[in-house]
C-alpha atoms as a PDB file:
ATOM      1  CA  UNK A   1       0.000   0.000   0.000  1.00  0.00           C
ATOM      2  CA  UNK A   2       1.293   3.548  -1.085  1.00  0.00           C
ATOM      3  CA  UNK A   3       2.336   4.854   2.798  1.00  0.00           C
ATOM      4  CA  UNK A   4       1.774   8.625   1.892  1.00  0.00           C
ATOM      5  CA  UNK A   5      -1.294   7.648   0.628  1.00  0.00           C
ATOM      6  CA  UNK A   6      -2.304   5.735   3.930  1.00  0.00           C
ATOM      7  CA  UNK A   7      -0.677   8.166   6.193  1.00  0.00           C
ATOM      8  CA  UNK A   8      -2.878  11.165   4.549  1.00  0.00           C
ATOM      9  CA  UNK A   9      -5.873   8.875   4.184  1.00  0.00           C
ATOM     10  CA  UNK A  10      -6.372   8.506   7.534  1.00  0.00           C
ATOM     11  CA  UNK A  11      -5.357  11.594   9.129  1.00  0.00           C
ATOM     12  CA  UNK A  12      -9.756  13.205   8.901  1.00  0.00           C
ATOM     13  CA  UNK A  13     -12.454  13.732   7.243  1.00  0.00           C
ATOM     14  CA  UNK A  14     -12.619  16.003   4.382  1.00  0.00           C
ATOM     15  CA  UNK A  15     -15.216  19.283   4.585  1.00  0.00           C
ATOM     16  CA  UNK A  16     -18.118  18.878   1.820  1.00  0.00           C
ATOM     17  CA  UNK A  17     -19.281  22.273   1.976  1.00  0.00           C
ATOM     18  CA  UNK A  18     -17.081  23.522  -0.943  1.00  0.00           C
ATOM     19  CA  UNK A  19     -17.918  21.024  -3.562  1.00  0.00           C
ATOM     20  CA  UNK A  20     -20.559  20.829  -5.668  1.00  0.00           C
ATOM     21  CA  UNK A  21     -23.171  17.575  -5.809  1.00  0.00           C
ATOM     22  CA  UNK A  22     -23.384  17.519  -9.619  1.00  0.00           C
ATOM     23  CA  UNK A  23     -22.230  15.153 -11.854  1.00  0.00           C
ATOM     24  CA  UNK A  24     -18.025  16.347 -13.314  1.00  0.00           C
ATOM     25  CA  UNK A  25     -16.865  15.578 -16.748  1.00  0.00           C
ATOM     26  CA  UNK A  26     -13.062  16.891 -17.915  1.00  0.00           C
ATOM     27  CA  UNK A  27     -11.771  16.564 -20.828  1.00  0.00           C
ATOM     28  CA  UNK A  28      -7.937  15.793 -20.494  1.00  0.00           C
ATOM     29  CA  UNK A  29      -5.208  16.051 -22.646  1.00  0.00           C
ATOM     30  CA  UNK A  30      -1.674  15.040 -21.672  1.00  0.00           C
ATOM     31  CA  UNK A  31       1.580  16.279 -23.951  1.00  0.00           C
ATOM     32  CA  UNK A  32       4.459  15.147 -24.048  1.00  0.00           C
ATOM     33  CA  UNK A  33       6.814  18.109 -24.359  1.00  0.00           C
ATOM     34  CA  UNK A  34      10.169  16.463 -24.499  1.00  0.00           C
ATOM     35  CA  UNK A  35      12.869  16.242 -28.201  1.00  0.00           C
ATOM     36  CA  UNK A  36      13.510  12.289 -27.102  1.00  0.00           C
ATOM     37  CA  UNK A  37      11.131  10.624 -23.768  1.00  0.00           C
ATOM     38  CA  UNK A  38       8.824   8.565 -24.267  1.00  0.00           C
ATOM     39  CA  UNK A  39       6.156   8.395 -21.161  1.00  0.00           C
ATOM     40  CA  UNK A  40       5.120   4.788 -20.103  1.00  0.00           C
ATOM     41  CA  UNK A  41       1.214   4.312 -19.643  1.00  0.00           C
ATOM     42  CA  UNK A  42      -0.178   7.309 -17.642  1.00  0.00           C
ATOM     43  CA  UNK A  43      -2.146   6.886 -15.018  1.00  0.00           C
ATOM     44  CA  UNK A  44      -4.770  10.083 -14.112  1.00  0.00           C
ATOM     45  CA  UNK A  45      -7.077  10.220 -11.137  1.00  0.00           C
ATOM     46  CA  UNK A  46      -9.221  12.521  -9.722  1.00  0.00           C
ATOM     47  CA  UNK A  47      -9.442  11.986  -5.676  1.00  0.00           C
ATOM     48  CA  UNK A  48      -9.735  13.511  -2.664  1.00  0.00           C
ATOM     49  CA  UNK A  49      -7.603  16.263  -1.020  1.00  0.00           C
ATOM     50  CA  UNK A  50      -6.215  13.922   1.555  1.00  0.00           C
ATOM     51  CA  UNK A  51      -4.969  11.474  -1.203  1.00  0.00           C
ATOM     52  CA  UNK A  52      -1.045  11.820  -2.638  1.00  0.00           C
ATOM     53  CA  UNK A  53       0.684   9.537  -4.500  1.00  0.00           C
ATOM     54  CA  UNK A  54       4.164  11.473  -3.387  1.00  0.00           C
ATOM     55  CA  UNK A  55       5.939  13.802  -1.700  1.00  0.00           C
ATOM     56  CA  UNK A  56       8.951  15.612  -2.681  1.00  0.00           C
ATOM     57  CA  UNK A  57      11.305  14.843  -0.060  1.00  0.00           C
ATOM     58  CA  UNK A  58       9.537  11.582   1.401  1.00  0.00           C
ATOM     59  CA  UNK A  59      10.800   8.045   0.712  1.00  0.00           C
ATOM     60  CA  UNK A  60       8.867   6.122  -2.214  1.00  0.00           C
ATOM     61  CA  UNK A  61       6.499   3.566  -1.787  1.00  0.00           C
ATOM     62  CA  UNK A  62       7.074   0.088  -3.544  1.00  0.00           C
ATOM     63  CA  UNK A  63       3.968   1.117  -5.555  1.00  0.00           C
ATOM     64  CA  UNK A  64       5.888   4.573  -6.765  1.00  0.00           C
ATOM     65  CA  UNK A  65       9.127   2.213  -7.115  1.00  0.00           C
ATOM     66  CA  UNK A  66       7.357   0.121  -9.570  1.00  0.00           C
ATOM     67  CA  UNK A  67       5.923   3.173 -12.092  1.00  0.00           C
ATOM     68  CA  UNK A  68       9.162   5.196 -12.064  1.00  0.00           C
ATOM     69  CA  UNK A  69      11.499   2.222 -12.183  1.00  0.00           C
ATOM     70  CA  UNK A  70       9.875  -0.416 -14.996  1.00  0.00           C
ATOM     71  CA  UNK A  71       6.685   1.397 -15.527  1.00  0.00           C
ATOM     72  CA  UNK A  72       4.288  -0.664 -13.675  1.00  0.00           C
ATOM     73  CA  UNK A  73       1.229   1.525 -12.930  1.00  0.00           C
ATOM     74  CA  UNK A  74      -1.182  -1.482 -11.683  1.00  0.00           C
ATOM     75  CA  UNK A  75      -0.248  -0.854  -7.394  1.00  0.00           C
ATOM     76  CA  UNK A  76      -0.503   2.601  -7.358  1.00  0.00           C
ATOM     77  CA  UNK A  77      -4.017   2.011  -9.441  1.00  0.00           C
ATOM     78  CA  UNK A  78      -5.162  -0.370  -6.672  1.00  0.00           C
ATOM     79  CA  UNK A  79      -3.832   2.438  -3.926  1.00  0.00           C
ATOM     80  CA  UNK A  80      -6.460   4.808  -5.854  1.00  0.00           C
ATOM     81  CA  UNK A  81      -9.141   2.137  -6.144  1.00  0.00           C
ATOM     82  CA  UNK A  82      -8.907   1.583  -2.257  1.00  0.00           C
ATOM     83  CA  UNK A  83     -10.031   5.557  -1.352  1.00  0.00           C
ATOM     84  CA  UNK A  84     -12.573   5.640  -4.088  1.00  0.00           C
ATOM     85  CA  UNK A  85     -11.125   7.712  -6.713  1.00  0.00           C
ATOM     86  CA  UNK A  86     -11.572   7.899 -10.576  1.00  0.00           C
ATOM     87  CA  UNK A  87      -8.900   6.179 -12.295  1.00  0.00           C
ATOM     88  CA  UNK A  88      -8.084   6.126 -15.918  1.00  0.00           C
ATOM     89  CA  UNK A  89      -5.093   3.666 -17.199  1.00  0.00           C
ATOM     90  CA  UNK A  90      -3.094   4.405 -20.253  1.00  0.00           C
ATOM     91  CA  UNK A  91      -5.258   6.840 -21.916  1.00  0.00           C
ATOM     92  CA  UNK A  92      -2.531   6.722 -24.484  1.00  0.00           C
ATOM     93  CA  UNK A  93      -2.522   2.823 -25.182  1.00  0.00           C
ATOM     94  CA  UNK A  94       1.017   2.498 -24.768  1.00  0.00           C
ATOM     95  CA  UNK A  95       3.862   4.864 -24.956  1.00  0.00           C
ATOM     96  CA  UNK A  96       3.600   8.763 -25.857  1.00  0.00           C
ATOM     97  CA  UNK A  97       5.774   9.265 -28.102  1.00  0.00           C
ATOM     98  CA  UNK A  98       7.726  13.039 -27.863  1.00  0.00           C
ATOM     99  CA  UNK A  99       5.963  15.604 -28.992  1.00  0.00           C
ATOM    100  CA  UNK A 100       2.770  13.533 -28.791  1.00  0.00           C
ATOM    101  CA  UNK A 101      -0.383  13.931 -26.775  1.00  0.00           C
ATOM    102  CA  UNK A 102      -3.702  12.124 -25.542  1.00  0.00           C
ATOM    103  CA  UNK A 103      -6.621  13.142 -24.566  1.00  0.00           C
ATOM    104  CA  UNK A 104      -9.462  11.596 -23.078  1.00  0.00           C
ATOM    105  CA  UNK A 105     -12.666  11.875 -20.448  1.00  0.00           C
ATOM    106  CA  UNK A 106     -12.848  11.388 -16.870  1.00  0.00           C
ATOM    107  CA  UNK A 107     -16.307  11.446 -14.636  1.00  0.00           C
ATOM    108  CA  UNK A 108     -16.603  11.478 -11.406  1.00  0.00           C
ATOM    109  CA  UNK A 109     -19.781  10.989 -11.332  1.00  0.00           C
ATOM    110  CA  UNK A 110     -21.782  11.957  -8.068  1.00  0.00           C
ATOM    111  CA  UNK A 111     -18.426  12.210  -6.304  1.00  0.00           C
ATOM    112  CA  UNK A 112     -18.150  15.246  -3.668  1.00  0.00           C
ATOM    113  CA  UNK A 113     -15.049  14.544  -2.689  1.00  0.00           C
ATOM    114  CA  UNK A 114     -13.007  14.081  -6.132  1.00  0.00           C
ATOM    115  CA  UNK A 115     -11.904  17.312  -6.078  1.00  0.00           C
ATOM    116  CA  UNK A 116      -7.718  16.866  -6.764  1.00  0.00           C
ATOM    117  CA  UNK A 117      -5.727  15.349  -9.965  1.00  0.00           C
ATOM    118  CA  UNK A 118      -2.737  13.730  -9.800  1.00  0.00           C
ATOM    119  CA  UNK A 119      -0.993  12.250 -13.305  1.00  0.00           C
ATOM    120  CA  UNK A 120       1.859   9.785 -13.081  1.00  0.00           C
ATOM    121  CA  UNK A 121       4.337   8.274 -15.955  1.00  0.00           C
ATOM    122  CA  UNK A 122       7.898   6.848 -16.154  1.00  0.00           C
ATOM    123  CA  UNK A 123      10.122   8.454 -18.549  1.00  0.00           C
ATOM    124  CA  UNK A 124      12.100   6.872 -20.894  1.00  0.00           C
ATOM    125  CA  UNK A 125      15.129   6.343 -21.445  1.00  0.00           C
ATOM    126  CA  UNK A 126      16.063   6.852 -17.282  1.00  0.00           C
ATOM    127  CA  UNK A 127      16.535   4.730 -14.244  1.00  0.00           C
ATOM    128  CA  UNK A 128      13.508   6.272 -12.226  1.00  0.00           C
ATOM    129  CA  UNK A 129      12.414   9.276 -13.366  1.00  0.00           C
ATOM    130  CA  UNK A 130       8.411  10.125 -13.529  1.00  0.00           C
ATOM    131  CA  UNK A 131       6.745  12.688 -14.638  1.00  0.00           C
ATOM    132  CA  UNK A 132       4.474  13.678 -11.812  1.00  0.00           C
ATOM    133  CA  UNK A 133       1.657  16.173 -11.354  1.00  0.00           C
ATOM    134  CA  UNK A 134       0.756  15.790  -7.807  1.00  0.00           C
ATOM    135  CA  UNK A 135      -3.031  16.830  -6.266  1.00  0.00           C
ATOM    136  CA  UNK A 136      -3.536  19.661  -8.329  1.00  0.00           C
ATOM    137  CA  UNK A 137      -7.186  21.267  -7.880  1.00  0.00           C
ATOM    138  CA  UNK A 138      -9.919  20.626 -10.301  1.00  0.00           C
ATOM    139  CA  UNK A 139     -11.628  23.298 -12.311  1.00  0.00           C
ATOM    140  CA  UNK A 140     -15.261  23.831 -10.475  1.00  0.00           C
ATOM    141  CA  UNK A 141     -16.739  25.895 -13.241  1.00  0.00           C
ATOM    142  CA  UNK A 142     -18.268  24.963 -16.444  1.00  0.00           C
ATOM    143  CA  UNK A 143     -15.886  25.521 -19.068  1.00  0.00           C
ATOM    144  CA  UNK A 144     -13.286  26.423 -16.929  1.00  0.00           C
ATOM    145  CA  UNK A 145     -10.204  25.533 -18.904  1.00  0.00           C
ATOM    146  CA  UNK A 146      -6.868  24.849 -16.076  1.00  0.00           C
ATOM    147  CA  UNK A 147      -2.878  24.282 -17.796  1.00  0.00           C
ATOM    148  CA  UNK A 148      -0.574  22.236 -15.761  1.00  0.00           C
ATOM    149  CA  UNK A 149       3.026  22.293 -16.791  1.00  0.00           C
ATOM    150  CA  UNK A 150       4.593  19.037 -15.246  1.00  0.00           C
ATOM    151  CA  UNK A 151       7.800  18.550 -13.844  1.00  0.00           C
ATOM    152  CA  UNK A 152      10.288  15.457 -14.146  1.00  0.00           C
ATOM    153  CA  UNK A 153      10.897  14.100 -10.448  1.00  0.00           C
ATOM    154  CA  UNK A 154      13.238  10.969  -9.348  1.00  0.00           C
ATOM    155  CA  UNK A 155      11.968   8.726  -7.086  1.00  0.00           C
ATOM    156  CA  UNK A 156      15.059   8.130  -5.499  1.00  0.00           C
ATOM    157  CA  UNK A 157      15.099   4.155  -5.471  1.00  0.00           C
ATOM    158  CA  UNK A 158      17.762   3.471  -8.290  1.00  0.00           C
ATOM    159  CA  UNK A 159      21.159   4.656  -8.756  1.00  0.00           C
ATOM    160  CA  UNK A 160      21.104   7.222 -11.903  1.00  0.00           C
ATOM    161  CA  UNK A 161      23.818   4.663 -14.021  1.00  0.00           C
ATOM    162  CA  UNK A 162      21.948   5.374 -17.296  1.00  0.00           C
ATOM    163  CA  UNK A 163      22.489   1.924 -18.628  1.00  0.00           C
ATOM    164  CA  UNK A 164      19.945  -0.412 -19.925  1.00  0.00           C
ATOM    165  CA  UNK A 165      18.460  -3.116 -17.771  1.00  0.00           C
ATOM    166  CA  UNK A 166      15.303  -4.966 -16.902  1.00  0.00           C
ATOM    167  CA  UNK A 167      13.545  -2.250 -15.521  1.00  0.00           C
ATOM    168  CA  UNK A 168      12.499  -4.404 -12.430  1.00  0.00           C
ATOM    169  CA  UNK A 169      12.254  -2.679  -8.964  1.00  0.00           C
ATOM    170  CA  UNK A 170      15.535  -3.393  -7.497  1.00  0.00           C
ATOM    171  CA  UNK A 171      17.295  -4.087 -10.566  1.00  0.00           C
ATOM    172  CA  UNK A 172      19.562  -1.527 -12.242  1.00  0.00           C
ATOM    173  CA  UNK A 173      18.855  -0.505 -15.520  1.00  0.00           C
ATOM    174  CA  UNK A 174      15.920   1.067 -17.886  1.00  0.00           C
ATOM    175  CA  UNK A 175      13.779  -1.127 -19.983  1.00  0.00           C
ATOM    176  CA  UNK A 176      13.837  -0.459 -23.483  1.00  0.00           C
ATOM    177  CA  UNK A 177      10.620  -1.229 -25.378  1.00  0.00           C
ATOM    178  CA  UNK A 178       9.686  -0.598 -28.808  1.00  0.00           C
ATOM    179  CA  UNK A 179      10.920   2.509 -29.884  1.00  0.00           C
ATOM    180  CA  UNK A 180      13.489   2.785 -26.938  1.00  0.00           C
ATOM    181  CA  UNK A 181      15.549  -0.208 -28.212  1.00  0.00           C
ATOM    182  CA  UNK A 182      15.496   1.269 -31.670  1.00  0.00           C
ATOM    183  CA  UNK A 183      14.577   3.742 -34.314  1.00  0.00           C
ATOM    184  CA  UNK A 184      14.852   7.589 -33.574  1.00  0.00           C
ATOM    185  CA  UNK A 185      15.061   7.926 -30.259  1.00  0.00           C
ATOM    186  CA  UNK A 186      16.249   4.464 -29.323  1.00  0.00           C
ATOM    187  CA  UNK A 187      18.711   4.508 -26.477  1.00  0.00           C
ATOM    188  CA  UNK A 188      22.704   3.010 -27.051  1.00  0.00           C
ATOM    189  CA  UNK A 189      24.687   0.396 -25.879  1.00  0.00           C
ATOM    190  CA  UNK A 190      27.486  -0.657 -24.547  1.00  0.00           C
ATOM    191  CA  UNK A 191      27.958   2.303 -21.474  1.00  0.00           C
ATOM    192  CA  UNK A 192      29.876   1.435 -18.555  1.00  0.00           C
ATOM    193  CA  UNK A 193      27.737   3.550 -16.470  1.00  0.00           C
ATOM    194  CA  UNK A 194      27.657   6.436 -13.954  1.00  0.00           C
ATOM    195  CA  UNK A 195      29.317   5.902 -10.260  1.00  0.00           C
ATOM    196  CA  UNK A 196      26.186   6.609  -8.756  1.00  0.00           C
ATOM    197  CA  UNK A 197      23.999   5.932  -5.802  1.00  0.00           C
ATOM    198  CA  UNK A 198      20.269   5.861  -4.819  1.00  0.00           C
ATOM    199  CA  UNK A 199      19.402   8.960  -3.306  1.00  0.00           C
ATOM    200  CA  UNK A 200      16.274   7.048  -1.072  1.00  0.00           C
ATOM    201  CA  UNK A 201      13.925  10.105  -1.040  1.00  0.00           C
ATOM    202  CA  UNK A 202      11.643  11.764  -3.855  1.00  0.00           C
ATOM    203  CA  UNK A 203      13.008  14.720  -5.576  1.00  0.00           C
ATOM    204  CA  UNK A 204      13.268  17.398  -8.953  1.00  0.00           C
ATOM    205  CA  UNK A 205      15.073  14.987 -10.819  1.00  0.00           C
ATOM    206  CA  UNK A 206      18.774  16.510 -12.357  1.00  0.00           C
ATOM    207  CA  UNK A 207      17.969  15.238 -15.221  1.00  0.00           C
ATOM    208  CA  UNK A 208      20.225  12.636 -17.618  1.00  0.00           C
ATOM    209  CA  UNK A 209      23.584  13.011 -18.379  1.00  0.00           C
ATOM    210  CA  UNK A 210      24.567  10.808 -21.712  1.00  0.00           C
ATOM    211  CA  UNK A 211      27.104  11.018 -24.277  1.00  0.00           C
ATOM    212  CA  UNK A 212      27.861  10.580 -27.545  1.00  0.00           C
ATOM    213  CA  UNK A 213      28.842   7.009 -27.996  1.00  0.00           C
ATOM    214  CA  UNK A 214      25.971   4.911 -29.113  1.00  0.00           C
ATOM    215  CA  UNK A 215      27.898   1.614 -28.804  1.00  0.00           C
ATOM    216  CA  UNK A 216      29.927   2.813 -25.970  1.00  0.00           C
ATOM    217  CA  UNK A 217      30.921   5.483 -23.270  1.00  0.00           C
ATOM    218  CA  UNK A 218      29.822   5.611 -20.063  1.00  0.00           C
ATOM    219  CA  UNK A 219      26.365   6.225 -20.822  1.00  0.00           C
ATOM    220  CA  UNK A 220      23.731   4.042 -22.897  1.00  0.00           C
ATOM    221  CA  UNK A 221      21.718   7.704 -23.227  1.00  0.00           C
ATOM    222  CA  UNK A 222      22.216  10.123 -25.895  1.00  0.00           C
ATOM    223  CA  UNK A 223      23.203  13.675 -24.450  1.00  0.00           C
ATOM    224  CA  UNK A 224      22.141  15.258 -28.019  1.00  0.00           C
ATOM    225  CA  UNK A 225      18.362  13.124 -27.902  1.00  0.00           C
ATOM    226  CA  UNK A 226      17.189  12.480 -24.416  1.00  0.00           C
ATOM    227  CA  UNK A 227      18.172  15.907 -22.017  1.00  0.00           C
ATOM    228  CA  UNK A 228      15.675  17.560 -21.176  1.00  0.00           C
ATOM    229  CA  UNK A 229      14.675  20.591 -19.281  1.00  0.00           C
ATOM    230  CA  UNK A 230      11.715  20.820 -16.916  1.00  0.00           C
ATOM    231  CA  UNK A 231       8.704  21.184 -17.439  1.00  0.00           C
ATOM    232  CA  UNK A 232       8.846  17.760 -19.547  1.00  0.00           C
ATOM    233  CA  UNK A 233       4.575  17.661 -19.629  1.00  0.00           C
ATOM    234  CA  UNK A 234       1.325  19.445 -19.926  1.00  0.00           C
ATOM    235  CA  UNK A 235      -2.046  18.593 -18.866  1.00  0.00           C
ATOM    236  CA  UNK A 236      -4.790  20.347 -19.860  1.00  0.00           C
ATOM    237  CA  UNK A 237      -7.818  19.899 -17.948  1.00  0.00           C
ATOM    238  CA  UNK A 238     -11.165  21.550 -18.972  1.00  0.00           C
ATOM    239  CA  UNK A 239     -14.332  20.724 -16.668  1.00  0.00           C
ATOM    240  CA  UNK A 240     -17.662  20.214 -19.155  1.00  0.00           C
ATOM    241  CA  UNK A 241     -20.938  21.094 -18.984  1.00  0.00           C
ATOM    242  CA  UNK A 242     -23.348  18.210 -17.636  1.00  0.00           C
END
């Protein structure tokens, strides 16, 4: 179980007086503003105020470990599930691509309490890095149209070695599906890898390093395809009329 979720869960009851009982529609669109990430499968909910799926500064949950290290979006789904919120998986069915975006719907139906979004995705090609928009307030007015520029945060569980790997929690390494093994943006091989060290708390992450070497060097990332500066995504969230 996601522990900042449980610890905030728990600590009261929320106030209902500020929320409207009608039914909420958004429309969503997530873009990905980066020259050479692709995003794993997002996941978006809309919860309550007491609900975070991280804190800058905190140690990550397994559940966190899992979606910034390999991708793996299913635990933190089942943290959301367990406090009632809305919960869309990989609006994008699959990877978005860079300079790609998604959009989709999300109701809340009679829900007084939904009243916070939070978006989560790996990025790729890194260790544990994850884009992460974290219980940002929903518009409340019809046609109210709200822009979210997203940072890129590490989750602090895997040493930054920018080499390719299994992408399993615990394991070093990326993963490299698809278009991250080849093509375009693919990532190299060969790197020896970064002396680096888990930092064991969530943070801004520095972003990669790389080099130049694509069958070589120190790093299996491409300094000239995959930096990036923050913000690395948008989300655009519009609320509609019932």
């Amino acid at each position: 179980m996601n522990k900042v979720l449980c610890s905030l869960v728990t600590a009261g009851a929320l106030s209902l007086g500020s929320t409207s009982a009608f039914s909420a529609e958004y429309d969503i669109t997530v873009v990905n503003l980066t020259r050479g990430i692709h995003f794993t499968p997002l996941l978006v909910a809309a919860h309550n105020e007491s609900t975070s799926l991280f804190s800058a500064g905190s140690t990550a949950s397994s559940n966190l470990q899992a979606m910034a290290e390999g991708g793996d979006i299913s635990g933190l789904a089942t943290d959301l599930n367990s406090v009632s919120a809305t919960v869309v998986e990989n609006p994008a069915s699959g990877l978005l691509a860079p300079g790609a975006s998604t959009s989709f719907q999300l109701n809340t139906g009679q829900s007084t309490t939904s009243t916070r979004l939070s978006v989560v995705s790996m990025m790729l090609p890194t260790n544990d890095g994850f884009i992460g928009l974290s219980s940002a307030t929903l518009p409340t007015t019809v046609g109210q149209r709200m822009v979210f520029n997203v940072n890129a945060y590490d989750a602090g569980t895997e040493a930054n070695n920018e080499l390719r790997g299994s992408g399993a929690p615990g394991q070093a390494g990326f993963p490299t599906p698809g278009p991250v093994a080849s093509g375009t943006y693919a990532a190299g091989t060969g790197g020896t890898g970064f002396s680096a060290t888990a930092e064991g708390f969530v943070h801004i992450h520095r972003g990669v390093l790389g080099d130049t070497n694509s069958t070589g060097g120190v790093s299996d990332i491409s300094s000239t395809v995959h930096r990036w500066l923050n913000p690395v995504a948008r989300v655009i969230v519009t609320l509609r009329a019932n």
